[in-house]
N, C-alpha and C. Protein backbone atom coordinates (compact mmCIF):
# COMPACT_ATOMS: atom_id res chain seq x y z
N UNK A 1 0.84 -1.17 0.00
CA UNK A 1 0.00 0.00 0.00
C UNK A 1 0.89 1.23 0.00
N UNK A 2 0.12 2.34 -0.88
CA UNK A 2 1.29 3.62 -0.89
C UNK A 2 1.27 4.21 0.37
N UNK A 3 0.27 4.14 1.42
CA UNK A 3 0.06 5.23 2.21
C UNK A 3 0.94 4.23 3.64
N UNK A 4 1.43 2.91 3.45
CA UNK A 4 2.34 2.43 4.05
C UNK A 4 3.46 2.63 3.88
N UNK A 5 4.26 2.38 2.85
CA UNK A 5 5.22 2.51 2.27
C UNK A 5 5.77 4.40 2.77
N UNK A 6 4.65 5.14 2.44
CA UNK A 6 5.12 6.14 3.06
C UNK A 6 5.34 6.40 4.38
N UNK A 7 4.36 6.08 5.39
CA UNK A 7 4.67 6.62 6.66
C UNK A 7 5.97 5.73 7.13
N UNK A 8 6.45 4.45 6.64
CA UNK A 8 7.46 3.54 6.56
C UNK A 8 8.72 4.51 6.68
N UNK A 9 8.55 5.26 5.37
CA UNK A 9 9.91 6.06 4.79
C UNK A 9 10.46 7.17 4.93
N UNK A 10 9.15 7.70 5.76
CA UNK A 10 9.34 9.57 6.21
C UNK A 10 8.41 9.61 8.01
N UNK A 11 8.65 8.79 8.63
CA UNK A 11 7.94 8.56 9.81
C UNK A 11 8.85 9.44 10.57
N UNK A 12 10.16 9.28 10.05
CA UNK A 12 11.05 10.38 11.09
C UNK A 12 11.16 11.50 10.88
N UNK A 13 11.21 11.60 9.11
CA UNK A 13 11.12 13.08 9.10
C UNK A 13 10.08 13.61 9.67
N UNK A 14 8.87 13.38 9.28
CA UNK A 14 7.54 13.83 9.85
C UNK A 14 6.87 13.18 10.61
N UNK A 15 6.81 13.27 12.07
CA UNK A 15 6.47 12.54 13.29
C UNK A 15 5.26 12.88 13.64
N UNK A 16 4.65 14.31 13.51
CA UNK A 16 3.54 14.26 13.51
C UNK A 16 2.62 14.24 12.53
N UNK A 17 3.07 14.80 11.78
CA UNK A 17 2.41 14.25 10.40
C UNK A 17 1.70 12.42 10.31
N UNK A 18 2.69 11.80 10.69
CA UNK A 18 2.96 10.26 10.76
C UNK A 18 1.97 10.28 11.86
N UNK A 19 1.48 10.73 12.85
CA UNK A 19 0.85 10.41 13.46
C UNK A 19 -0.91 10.55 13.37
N UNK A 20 -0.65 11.89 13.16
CA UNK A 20 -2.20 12.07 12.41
C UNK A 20 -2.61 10.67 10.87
N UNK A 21 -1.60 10.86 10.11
CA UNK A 21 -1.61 9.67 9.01
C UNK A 21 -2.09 8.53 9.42
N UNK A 22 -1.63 7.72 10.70
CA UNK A 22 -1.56 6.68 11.12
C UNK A 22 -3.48 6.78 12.15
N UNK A 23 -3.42 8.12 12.71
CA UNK A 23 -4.90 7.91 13.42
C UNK A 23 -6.33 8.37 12.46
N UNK A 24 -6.02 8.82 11.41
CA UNK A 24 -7.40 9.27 10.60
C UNK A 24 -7.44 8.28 8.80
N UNK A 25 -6.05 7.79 8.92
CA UNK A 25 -6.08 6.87 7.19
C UNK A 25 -7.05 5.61 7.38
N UNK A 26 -6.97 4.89 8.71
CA UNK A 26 -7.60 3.99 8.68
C UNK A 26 -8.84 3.68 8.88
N UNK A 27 -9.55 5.15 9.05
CA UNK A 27 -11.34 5.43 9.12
C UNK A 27 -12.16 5.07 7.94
N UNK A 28 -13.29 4.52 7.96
CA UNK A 28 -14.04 3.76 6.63
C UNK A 28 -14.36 5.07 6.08
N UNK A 29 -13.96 5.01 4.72
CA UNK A 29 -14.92 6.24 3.92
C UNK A 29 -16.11 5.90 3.38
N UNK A 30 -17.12 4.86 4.34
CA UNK A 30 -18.59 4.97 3.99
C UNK A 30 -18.69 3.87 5.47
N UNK A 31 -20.07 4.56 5.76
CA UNK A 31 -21.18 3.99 6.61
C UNK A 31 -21.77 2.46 6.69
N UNK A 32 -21.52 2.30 5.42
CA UNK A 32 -22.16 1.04 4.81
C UNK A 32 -22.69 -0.06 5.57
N UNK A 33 -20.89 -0.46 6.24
CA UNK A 33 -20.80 -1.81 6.92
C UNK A 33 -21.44 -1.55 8.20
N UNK A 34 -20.92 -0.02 8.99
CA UNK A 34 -21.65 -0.22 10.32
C UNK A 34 -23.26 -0.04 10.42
N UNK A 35 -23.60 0.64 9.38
CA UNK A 35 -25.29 0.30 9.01
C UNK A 35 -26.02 -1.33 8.95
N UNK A 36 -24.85 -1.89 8.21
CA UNK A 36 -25.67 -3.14 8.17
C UNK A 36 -25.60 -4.21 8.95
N UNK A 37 -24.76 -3.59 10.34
CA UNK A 37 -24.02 -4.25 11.29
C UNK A 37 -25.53 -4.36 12.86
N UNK A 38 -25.78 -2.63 12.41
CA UNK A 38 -26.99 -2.41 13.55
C UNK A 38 -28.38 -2.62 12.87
N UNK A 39 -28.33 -3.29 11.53
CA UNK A 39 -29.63 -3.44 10.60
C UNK A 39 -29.77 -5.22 11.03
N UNK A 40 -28.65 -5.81 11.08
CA UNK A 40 -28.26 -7.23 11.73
C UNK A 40 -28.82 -7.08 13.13
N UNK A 41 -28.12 -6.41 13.60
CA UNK A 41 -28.98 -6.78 15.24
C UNK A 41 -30.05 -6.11 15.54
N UNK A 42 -30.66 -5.38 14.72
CA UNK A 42 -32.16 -5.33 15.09
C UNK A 42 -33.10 -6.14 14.60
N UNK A 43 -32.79 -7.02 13.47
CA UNK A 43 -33.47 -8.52 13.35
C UNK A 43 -33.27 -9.56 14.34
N UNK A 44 -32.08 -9.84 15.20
CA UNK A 44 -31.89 -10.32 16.04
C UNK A 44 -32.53 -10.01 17.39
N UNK A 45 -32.51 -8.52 17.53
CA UNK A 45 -33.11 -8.48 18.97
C UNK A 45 -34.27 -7.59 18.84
N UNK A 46 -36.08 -8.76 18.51
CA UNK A 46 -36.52 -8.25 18.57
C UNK A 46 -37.39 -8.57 19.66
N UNK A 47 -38.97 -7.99 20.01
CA UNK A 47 -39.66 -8.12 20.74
C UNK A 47 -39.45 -9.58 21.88
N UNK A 48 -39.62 -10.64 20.42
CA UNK A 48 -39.78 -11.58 20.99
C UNK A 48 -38.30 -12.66 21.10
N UNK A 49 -37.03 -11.79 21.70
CA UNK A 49 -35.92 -12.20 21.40
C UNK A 49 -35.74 -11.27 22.48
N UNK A 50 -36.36 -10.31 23.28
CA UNK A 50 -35.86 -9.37 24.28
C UNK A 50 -35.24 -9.95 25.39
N UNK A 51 -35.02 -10.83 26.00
CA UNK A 51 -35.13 -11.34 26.84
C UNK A 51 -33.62 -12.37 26.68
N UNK A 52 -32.90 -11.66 25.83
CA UNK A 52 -31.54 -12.96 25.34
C UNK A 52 -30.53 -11.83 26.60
N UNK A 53 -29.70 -12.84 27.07
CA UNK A 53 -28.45 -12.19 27.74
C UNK A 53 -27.51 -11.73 26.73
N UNK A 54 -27.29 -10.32 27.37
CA UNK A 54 -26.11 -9.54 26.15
C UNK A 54 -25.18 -10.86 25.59
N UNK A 55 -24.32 -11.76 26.55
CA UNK A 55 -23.51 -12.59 25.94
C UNK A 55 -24.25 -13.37 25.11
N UNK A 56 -24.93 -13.70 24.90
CA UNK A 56 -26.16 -14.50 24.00
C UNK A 56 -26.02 -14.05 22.64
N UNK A 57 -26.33 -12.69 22.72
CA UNK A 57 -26.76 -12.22 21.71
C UNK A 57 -25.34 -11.70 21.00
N UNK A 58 -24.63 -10.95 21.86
CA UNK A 58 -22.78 -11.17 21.09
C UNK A 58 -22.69 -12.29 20.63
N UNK A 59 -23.03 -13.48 21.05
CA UNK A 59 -22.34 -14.75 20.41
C UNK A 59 -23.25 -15.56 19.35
N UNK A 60 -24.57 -14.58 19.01
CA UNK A 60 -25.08 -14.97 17.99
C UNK A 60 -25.15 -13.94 17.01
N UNK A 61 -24.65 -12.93 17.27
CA UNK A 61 -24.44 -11.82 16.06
C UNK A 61 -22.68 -12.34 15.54
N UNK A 62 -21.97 -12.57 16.29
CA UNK A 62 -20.73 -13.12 15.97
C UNK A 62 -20.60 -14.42 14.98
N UNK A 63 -21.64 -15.12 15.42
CA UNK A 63 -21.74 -16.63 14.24
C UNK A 63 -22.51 -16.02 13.34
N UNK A 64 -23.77 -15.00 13.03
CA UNK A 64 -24.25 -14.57 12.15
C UNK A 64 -23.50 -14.04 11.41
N UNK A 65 -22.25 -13.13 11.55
CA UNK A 65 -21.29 -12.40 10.83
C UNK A 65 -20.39 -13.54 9.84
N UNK A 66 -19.96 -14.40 11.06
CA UNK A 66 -18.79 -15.33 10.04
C UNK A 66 -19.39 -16.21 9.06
N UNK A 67 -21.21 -16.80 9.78
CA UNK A 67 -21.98 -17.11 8.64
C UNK A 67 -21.92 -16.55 7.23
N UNK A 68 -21.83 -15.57 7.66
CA UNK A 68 -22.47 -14.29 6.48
C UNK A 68 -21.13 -14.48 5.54
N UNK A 69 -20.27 -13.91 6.68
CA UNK A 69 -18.56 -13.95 5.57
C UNK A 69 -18.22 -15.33 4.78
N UNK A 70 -18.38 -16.45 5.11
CA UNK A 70 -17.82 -17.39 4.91
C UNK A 70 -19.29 -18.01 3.43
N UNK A 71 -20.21 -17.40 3.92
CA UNK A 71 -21.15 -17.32 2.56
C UNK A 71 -21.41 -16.75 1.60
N UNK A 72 -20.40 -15.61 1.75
CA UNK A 72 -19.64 -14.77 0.67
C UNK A 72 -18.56 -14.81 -0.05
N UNK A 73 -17.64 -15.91 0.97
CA UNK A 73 -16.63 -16.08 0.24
C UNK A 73 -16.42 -17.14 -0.58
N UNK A 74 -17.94 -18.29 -0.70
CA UNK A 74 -18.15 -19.85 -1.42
C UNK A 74 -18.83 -19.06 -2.67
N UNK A 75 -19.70 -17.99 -2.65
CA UNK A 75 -20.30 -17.31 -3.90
C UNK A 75 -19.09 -16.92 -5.09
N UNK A 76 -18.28 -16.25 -4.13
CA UNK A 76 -16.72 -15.59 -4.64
C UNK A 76 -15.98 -16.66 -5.28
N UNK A 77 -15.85 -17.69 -4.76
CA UNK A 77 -15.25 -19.07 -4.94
C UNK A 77 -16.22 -19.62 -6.56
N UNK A 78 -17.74 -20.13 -6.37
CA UNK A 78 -18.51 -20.55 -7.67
C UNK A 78 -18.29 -19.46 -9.16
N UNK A 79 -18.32 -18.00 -8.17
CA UNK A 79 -18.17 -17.36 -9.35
C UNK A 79 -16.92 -17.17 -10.18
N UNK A 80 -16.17 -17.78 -9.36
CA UNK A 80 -14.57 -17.72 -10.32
C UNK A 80 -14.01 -18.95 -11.39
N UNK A 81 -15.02 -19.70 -10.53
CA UNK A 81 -15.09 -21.23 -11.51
C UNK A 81 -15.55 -20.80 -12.74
C-alpha cells in the first residue's frame, strides 16, 4: 500500500504528520458496513428475542457475521469457476 510505504519512509522526518496519518487513514470512507451491522442486530433483537443475555446475543451476532462472511466467500469461490 502507498500510504504504508510512506509513513514507513518519512515517519522520522515527519512525526507528527505520521501520526495524524496513522490515526485518521484507517477510518471507513462509507457507513455502509456499520449500518448493516446495527440493521443485523435489530433482526436479532426483537420483541420476541428481548429477553436474550447480552452474551447471548454477542455470540449470535458473531456466528451470524462469520456465517455471512464465509457465505460470501463460497459465492466468490462458484463465481470464479
Amino acid at each position: 500500500m502507498l500510504t504504508s510505504h510512506w509513513t514507513q519512509s518519512n515517519a522520522a522526518r515527519f512525526p507528527i504528520l505520521n501520526c495524524i496519518a496513522l490515526d485518521y487513514l484507517p477510518v471507513q470512507g462509507s457507513s455502509v458496513p456499520c449500518e448493516c451491522v446495527f440493521s443485523d442486530a435489530g433482526l436479532t433483537n426483537t420483541k420476541c428475542h428481548a429477553h436474550l443475555f447480552p452474551e447471548n446475543f454477542d455470540a449470535i451476532q458473531t456466528v451470524k457475521g462469520h456465517y455471512k462472511k464465509e457465505q460470501c466467500q463460497r459465492q466468490h469461490l462458484i463465481a470464479a469457476q
